[in-house]
N, C-alpha and C. Protein backbone atom coordinates (compact mmCIF):
# COMPACT_ATOMS: atom_id res chain seq x y z
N UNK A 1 8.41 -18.73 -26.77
CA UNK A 1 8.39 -18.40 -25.35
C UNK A 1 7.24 -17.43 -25.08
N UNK A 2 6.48 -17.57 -23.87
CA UNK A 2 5.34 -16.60 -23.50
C UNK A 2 5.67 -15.62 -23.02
N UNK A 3 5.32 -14.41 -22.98
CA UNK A 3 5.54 -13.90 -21.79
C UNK A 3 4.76 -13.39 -20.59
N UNK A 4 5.23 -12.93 -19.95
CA UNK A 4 4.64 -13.36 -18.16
C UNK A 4 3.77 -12.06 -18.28
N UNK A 5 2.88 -12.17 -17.58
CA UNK A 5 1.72 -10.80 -17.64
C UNK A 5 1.58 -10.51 -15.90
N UNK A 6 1.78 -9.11 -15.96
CA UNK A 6 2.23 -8.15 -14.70
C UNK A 6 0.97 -7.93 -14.13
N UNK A 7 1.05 -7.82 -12.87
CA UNK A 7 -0.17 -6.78 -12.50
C UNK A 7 0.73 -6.14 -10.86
N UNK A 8 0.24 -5.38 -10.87
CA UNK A 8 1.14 -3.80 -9.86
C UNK A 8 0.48 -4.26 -8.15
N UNK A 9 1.20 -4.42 -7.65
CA UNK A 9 1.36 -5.02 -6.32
C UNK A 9 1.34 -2.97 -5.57
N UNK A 10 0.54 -2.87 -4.05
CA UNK A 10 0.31 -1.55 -3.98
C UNK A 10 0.54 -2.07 -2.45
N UNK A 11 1.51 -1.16 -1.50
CA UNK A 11 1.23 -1.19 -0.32
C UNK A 11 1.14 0.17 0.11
N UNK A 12 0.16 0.51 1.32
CA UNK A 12 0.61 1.70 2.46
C UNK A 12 0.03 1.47 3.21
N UNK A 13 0.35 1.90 4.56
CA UNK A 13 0.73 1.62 5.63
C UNK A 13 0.39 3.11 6.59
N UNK A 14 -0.52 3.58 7.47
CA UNK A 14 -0.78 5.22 8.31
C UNK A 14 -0.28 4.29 9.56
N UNK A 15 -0.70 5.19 10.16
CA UNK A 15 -0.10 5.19 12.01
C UNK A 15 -1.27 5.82 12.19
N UNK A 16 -2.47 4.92 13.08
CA UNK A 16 -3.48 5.62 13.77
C UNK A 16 -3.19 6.93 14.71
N UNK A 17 -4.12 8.19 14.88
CA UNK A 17 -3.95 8.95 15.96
C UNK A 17 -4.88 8.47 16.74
N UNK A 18 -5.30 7.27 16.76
CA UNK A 18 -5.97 6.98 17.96
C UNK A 18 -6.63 5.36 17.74
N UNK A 19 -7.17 5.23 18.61
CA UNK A 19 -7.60 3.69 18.47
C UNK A 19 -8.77 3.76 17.64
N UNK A 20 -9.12 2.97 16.33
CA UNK A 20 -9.95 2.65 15.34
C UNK A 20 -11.72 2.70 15.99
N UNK A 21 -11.86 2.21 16.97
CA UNK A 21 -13.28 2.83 18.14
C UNK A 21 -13.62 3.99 18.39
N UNK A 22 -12.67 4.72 18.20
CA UNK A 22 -12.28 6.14 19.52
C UNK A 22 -13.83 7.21 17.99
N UNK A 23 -13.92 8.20 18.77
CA UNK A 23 -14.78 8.93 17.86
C UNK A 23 -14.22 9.79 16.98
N UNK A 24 -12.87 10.10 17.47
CA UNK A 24 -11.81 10.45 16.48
C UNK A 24 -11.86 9.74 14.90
N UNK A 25 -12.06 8.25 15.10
CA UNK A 25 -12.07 7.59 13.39
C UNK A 25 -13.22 7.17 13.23
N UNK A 26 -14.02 7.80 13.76
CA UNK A 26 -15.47 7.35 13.47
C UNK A 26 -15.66 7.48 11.92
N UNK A 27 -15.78 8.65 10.95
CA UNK A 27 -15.90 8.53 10.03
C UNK A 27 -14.94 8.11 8.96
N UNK A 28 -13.71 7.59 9.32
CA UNK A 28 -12.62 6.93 8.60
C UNK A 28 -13.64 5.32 8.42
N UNK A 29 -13.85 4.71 9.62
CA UNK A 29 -14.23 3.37 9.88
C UNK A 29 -15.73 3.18 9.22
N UNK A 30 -15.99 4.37 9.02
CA UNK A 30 -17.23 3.73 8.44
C UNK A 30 -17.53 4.27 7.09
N UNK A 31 -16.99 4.58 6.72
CA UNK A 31 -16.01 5.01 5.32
C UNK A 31 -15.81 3.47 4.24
N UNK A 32 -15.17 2.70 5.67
CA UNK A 32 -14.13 1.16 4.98
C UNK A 32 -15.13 0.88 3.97
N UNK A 33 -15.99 0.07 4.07
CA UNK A 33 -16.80 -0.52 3.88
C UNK A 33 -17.12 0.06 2.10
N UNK A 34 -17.92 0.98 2.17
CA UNK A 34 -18.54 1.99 1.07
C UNK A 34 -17.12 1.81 0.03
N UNK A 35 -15.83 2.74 0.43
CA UNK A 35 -14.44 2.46 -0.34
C UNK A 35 -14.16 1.11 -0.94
N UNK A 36 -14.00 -0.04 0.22
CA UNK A 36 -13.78 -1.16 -0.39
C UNK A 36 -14.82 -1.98 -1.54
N UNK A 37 -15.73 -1.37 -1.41
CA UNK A 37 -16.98 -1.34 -2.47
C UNK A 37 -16.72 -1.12 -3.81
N UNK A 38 -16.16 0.11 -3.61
CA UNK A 38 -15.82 0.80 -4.54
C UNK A 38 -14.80 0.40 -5.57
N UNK A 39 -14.12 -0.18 -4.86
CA UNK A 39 -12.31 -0.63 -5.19
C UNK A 39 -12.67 -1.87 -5.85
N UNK A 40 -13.36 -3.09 -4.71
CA UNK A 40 -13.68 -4.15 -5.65
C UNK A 40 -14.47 -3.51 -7.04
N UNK A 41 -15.22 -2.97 -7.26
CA UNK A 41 -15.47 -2.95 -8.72
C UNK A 41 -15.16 -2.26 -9.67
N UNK A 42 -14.19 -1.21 -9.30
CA UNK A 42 -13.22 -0.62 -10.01
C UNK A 42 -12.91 -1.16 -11.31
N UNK A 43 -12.76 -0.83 -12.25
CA UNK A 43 -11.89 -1.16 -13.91
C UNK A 43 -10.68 -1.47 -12.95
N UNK A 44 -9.93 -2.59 -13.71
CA UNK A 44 -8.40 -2.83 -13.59
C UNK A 44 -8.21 -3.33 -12.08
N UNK A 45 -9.36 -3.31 -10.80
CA UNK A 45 -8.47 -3.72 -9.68
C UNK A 45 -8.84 -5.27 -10.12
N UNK A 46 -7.85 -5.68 -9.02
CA UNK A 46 -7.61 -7.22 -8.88
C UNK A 46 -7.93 -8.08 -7.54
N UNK A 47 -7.07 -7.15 -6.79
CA UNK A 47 -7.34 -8.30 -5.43
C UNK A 47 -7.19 -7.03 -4.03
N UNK A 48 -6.98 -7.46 -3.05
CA UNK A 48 -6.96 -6.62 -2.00
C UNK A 48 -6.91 -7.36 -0.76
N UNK A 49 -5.94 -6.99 0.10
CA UNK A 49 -5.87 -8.05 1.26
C UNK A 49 -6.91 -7.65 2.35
N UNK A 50 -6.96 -8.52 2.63
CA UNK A 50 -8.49 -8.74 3.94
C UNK A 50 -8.83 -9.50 4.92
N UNK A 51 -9.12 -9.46 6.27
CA UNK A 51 -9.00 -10.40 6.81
C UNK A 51 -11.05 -10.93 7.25
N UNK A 52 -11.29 -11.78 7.95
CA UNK A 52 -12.83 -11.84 8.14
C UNK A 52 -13.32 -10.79 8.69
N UNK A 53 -12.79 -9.65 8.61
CA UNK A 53 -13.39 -8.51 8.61
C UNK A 53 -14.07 -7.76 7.91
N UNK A 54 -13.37 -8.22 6.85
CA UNK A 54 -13.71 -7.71 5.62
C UNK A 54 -12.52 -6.56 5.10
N UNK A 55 -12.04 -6.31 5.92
CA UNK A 55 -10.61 -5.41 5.58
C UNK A 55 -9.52 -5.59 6.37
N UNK A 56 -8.42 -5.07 5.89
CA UNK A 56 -7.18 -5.09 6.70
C UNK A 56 -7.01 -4.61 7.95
N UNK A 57 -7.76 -3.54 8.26
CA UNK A 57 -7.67 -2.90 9.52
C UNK A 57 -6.77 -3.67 10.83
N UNK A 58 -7.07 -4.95 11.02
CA UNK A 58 -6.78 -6.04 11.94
C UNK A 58 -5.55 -6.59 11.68
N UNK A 59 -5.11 -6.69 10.39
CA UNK A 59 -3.84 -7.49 9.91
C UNK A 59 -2.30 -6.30 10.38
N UNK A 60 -1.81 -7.25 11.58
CA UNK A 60 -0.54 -6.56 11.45
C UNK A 60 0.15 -6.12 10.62
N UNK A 61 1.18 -5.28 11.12
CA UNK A 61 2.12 -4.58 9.86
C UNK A 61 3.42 -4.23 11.01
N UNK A 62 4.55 -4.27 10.07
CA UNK A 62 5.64 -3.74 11.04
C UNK A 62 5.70 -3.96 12.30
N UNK A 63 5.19 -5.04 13.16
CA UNK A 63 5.08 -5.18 14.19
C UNK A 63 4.75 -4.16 15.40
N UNK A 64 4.04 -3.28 14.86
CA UNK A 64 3.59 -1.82 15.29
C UNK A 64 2.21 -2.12 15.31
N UNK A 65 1.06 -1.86 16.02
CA UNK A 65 -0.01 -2.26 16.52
C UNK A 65 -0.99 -1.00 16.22
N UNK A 66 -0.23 0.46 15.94
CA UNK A 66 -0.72 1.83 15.66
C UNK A 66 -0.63 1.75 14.43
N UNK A 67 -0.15 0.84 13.33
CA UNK A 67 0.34 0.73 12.04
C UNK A 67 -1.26 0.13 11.90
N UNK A 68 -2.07 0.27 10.21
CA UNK A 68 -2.74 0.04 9.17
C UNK A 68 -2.59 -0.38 8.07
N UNK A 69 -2.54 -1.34 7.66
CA UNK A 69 -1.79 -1.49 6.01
C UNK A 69 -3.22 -2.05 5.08
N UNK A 70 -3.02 -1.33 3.91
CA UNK A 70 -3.52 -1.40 2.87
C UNK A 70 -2.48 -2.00 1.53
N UNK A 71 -3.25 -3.47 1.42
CA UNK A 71 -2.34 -3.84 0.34
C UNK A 71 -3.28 -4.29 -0.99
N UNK A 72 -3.22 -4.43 -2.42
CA UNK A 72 -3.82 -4.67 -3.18
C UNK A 72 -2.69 -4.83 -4.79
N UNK A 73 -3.77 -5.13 -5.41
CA UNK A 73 -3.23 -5.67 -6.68
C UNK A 73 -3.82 -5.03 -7.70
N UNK A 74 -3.19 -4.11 -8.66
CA UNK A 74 -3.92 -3.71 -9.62
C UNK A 74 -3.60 -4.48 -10.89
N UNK A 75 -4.74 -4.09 -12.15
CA UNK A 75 -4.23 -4.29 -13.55
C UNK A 75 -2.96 -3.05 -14.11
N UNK A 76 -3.31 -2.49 -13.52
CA UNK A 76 -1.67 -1.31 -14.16
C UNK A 76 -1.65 0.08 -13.20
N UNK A 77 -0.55 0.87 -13.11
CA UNK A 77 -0.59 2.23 -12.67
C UNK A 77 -1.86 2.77 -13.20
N UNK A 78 -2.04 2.92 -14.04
CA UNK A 78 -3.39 4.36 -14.46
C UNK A 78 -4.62 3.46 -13.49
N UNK A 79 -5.02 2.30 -14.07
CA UNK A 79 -6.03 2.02 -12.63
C UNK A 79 -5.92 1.95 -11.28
N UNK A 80 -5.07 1.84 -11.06
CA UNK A 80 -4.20 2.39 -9.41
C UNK A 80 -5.35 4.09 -9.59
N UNK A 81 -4.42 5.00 -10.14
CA UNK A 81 -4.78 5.96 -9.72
C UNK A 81 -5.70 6.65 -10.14
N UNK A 82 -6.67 5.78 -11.01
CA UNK A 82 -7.60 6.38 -11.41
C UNK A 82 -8.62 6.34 -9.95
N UNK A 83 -8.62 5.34 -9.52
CA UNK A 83 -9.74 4.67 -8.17
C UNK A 83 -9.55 5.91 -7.26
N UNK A 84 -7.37 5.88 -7.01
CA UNK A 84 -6.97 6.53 -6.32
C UNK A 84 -7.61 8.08 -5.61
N UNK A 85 -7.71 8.76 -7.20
CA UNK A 85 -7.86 10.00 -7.06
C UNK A 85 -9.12 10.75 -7.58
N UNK A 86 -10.06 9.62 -7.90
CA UNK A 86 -11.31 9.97 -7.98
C UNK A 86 -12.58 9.53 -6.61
N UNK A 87 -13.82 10.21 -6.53
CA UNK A 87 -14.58 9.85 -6.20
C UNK A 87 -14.47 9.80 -4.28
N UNK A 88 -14.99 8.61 -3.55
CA UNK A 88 -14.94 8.41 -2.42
C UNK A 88 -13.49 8.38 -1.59
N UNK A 89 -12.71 7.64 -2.61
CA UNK A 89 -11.49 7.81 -1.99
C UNK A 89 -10.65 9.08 -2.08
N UNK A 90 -10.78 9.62 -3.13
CA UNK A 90 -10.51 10.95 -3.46
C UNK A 90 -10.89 11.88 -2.12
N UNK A 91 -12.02 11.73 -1.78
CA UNK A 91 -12.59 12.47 -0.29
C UNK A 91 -11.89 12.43 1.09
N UNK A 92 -11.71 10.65 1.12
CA UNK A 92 -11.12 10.45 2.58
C UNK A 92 -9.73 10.53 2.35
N UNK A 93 -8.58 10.71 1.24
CA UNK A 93 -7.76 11.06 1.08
C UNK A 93 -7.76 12.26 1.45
N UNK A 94 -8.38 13.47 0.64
CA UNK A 94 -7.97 14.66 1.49
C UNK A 94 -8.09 14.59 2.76
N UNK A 95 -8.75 13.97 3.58
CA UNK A 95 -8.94 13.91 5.14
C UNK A 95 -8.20 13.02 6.12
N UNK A 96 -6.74 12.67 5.22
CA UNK A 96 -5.68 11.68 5.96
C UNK A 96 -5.57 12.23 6.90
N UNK A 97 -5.10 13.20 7.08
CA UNK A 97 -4.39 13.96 8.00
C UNK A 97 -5.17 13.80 9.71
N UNK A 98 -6.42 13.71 9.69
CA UNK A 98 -7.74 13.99 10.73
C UNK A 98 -7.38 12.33 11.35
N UNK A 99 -7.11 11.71 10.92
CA UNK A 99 -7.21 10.68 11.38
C UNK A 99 -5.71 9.75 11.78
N UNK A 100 -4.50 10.23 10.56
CA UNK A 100 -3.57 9.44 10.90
C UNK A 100 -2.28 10.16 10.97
N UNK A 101 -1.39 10.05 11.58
CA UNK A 101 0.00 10.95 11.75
C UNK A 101 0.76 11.32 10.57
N UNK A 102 1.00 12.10 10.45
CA UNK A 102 1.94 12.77 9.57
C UNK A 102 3.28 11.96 9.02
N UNK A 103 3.65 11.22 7.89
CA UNK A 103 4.73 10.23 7.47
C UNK A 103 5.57 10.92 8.23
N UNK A 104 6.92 10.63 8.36
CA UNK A 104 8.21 11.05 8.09
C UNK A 104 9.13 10.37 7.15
N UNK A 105 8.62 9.01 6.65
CA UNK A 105 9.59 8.34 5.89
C UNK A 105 8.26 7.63 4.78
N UNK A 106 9.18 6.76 3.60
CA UNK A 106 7.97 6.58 2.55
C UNK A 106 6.81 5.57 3.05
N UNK A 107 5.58 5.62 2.98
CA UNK A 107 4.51 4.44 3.64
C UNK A 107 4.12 4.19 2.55
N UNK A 108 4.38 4.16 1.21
CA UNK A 108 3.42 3.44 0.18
C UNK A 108 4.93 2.90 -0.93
N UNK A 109 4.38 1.48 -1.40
CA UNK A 109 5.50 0.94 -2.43
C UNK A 109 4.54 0.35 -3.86
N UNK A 110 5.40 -0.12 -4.31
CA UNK A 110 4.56 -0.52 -5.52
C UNK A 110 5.41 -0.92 -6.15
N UNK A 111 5.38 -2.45 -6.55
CA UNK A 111 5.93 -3.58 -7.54
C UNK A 111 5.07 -4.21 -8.37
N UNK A 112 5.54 -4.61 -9.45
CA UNK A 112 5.08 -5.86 -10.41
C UNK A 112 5.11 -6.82 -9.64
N UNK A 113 3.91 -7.85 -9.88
CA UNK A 113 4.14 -9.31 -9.62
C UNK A 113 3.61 -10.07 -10.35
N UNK A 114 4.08 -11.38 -11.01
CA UNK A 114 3.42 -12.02 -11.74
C UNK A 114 1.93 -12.37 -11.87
N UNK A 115 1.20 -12.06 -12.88
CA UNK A 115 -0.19 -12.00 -12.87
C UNK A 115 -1.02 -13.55 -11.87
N UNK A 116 -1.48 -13.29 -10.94
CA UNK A 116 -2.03 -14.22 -10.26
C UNK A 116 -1.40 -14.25 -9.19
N UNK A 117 -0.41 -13.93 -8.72
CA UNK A 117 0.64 -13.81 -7.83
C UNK A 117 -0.31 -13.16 -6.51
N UNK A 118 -0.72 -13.18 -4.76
CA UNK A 118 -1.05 -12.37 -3.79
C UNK A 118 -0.06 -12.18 -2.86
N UNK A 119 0.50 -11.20 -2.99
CA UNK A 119 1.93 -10.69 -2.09
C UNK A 119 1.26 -10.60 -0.74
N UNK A 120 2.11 -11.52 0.26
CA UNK A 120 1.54 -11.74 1.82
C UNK A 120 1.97 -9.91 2.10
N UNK A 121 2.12 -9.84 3.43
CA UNK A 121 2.00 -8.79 3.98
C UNK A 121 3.62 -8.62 4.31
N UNK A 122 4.07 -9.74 4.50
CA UNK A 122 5.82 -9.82 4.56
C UNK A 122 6.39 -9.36 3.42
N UNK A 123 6.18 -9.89 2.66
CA UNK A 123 6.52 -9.63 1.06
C UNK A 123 6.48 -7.38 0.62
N UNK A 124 5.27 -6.90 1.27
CA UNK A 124 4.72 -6.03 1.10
C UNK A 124 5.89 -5.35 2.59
N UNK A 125 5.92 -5.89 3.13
CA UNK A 125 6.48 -5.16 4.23
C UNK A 125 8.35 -4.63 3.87
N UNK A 126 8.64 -5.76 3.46
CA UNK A 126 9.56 -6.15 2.60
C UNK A 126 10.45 -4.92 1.49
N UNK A 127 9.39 -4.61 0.61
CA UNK A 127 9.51 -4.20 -0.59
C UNK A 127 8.99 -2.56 -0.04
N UNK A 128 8.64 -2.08 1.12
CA UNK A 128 8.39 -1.09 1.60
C UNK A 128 10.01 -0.39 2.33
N UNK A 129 10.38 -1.54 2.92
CA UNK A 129 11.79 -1.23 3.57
C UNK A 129 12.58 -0.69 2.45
N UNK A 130 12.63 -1.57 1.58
CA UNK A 130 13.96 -1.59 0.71
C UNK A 130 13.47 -0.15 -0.02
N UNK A 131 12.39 0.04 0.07
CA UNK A 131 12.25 1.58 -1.18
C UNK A 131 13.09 3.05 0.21
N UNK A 132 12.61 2.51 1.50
CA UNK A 132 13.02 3.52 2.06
C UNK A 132 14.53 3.39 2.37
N UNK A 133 15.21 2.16 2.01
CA UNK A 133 16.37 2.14 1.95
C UNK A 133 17.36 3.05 0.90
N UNK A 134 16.31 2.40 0.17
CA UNK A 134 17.21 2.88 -1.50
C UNK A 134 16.55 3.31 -2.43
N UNK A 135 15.77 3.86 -1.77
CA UNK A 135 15.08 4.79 -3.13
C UNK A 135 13.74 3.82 -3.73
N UNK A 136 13.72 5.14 -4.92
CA UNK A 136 12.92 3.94 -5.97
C UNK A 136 13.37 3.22 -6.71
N UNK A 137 13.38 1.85 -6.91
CA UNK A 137 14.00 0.95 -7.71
C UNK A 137 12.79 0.19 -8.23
N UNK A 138 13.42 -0.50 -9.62
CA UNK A 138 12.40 -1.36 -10.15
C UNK A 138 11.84 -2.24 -9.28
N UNK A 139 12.68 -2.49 -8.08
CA UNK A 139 12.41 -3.52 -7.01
C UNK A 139 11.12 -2.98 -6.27
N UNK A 140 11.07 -1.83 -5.74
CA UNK A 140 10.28 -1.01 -4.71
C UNK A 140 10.10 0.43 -5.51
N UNK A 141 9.05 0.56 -5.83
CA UNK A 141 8.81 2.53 -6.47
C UNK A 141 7.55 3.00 -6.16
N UNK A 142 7.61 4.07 -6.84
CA UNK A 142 6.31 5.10 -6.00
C UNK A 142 5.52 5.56 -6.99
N UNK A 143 4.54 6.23 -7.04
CA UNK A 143 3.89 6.98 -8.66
C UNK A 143 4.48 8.24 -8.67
N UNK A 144 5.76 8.65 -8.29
CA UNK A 144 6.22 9.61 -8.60
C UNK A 144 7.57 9.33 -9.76
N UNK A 145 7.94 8.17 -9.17
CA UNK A 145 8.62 7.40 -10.04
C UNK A 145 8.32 5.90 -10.20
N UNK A 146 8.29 5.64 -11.67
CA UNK A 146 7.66 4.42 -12.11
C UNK A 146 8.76 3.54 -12.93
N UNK A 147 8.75 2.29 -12.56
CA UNK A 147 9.22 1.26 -13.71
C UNK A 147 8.34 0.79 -14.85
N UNK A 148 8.65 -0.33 -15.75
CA UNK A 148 8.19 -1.03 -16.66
C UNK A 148 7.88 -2.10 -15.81
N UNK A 149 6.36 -3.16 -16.17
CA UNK A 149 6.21 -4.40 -15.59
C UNK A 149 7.27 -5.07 -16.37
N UNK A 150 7.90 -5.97 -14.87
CA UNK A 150 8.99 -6.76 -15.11
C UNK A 150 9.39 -7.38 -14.08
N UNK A 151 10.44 -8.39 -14.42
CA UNK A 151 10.81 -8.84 -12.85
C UNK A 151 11.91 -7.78 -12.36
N UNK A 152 12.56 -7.92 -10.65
CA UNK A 152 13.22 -7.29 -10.46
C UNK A 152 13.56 -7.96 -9.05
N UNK A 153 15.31 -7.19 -8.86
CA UNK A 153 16.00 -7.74 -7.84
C UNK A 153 15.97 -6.83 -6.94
N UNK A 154 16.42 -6.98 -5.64
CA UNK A 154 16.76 -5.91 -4.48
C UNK A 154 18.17 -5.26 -4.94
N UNK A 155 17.99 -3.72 -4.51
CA UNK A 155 19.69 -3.54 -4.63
C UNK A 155 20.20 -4.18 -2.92
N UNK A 156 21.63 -3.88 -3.72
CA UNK A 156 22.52 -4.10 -1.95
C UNK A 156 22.12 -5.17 -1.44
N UNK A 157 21.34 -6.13 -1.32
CA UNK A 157 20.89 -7.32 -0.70
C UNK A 157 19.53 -7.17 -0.31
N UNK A 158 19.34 -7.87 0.59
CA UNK A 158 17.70 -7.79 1.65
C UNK A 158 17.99 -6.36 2.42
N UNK A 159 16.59 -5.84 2.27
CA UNK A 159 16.38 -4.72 2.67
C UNK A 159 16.02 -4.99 4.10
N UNK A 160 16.34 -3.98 4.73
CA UNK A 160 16.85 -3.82 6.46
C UNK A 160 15.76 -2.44 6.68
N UNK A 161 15.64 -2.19 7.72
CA UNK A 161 15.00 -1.18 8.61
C UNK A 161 16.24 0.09 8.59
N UNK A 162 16.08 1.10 7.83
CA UNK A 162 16.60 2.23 8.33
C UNK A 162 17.35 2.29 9.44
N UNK A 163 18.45 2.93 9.71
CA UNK A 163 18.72 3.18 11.14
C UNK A 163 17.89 3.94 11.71
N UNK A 164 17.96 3.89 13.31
CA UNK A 164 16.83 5.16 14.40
C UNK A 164 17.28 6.49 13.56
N UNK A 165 16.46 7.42 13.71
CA UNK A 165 16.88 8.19 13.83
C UNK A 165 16.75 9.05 12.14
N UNK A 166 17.18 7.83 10.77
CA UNK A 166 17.14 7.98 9.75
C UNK A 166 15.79 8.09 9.19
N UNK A 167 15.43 9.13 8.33
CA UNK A 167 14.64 9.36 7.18
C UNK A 167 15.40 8.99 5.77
N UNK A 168 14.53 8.07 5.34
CA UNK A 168 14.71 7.93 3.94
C UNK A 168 13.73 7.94 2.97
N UNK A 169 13.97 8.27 1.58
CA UNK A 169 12.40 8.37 1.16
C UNK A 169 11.93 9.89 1.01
C-alpha cells in the first residue's frame, strides 16, 4: 500500500478598513504583486488561489464584500512560516493593523490535503467555520496548534456559523 503525500492547505481572510482604491490601501495594493512574487518562489510553496487578477483580492469570501481571502497550499508548516515571517511579508504583516480591522474571532485555518488536491474557497471557508466552532482540530488548526499530515473528519457534523453575538477561537 502507498501512502498519500500531504501538503498544508492555508486560509485567512481581513475585513478591509476601506475600499482596496481608497489611499488608505494604497501601499497594501501595491505591495500584492512584489509578495505574491515572492511566495510563488518560495522553497516548499505550492499553489495559491487567484483570480485574472492575478490575486485573490476579487474572489469572494463569506459572502461579505469587506472580506479578503488569502488561500494557498504549502509543502509543510515550517515553509508556511518560513515565507510567513521573513522578509516582505514579514513587513506588511507588521502593518495589518493600518489597513484591516481588528479580528474578533479566528481568520486563518490550516489543513492537510492530499498532495495535488486545490481547496475551492468553499472548502476553505468551510474548514475556517468549523475551527471557530470547535477549536483546533485535526480537521481545522492554527500554528499555534498543529496536527500530523493526515486525513481528517469534522467534529459534531458540518460546521455552522457561530451564533451573533459569539466569539470563538
Amino acid at each position: 500500500m502507498t501512502a498519500v503525500a500531504y501538503e498544508l492547505a492555508q486560509v485567512n481572510i481581513a475585513r478591509l478598513k476601506a475600499p482596496l482604491d481608497s489611499p488608505l490601501l494604497k501601499d497594501f495594493v501595491d505591495a500584492l504583486d512584489p509578495v505574491n512574487a515572492v511566495a510563488d518562489a518560495a522553497p516548499g510553496f505550492v499553489w495559491r488561489l487567484q483570480s485574472e487578477s492575478g490575486n485573490a483580492t476579487d474572489v469572494p469570501v463569506l459572502g461579505d464584500a469587506w472580506l479578503i481571502v488569502n488561500l494557498t497550499s504549502w509543502q509543510d508548516i515550517d515553509a508556511l512560516t518560513t515565507f510567513m515571517y521573513q522578509g516582505r511579508h514579514r513587513e506588511l504583516l507588521a502593518r495589518r493593523r493600518e489597513w484591516f480591522e481588528r479580528p474578533t474571532e479566528a481568520v486563518t485555518a490550516l489543513w492537510w490535503v492530499p498532495a495535488g488536491h486545490r481547496p475551492s474557497v468553499a472548502e476553505a471557508e468551510e474548514r475556517l467555520l468549523h475551527l471557530r466552532a470547535h477549536g483546533p482540530t485535526p480537521y481545522a488548526f492554527t500554528l499555534r496548534t498543529t496536527f500530523p499530515a493526515g486525513p481528517a473528519e469534522p467534529h459534531g457534523g458540518p460546521a455552522t456559523e457561530p451564533e451573533a453575538g459569539v466569539t470563538v477561537g
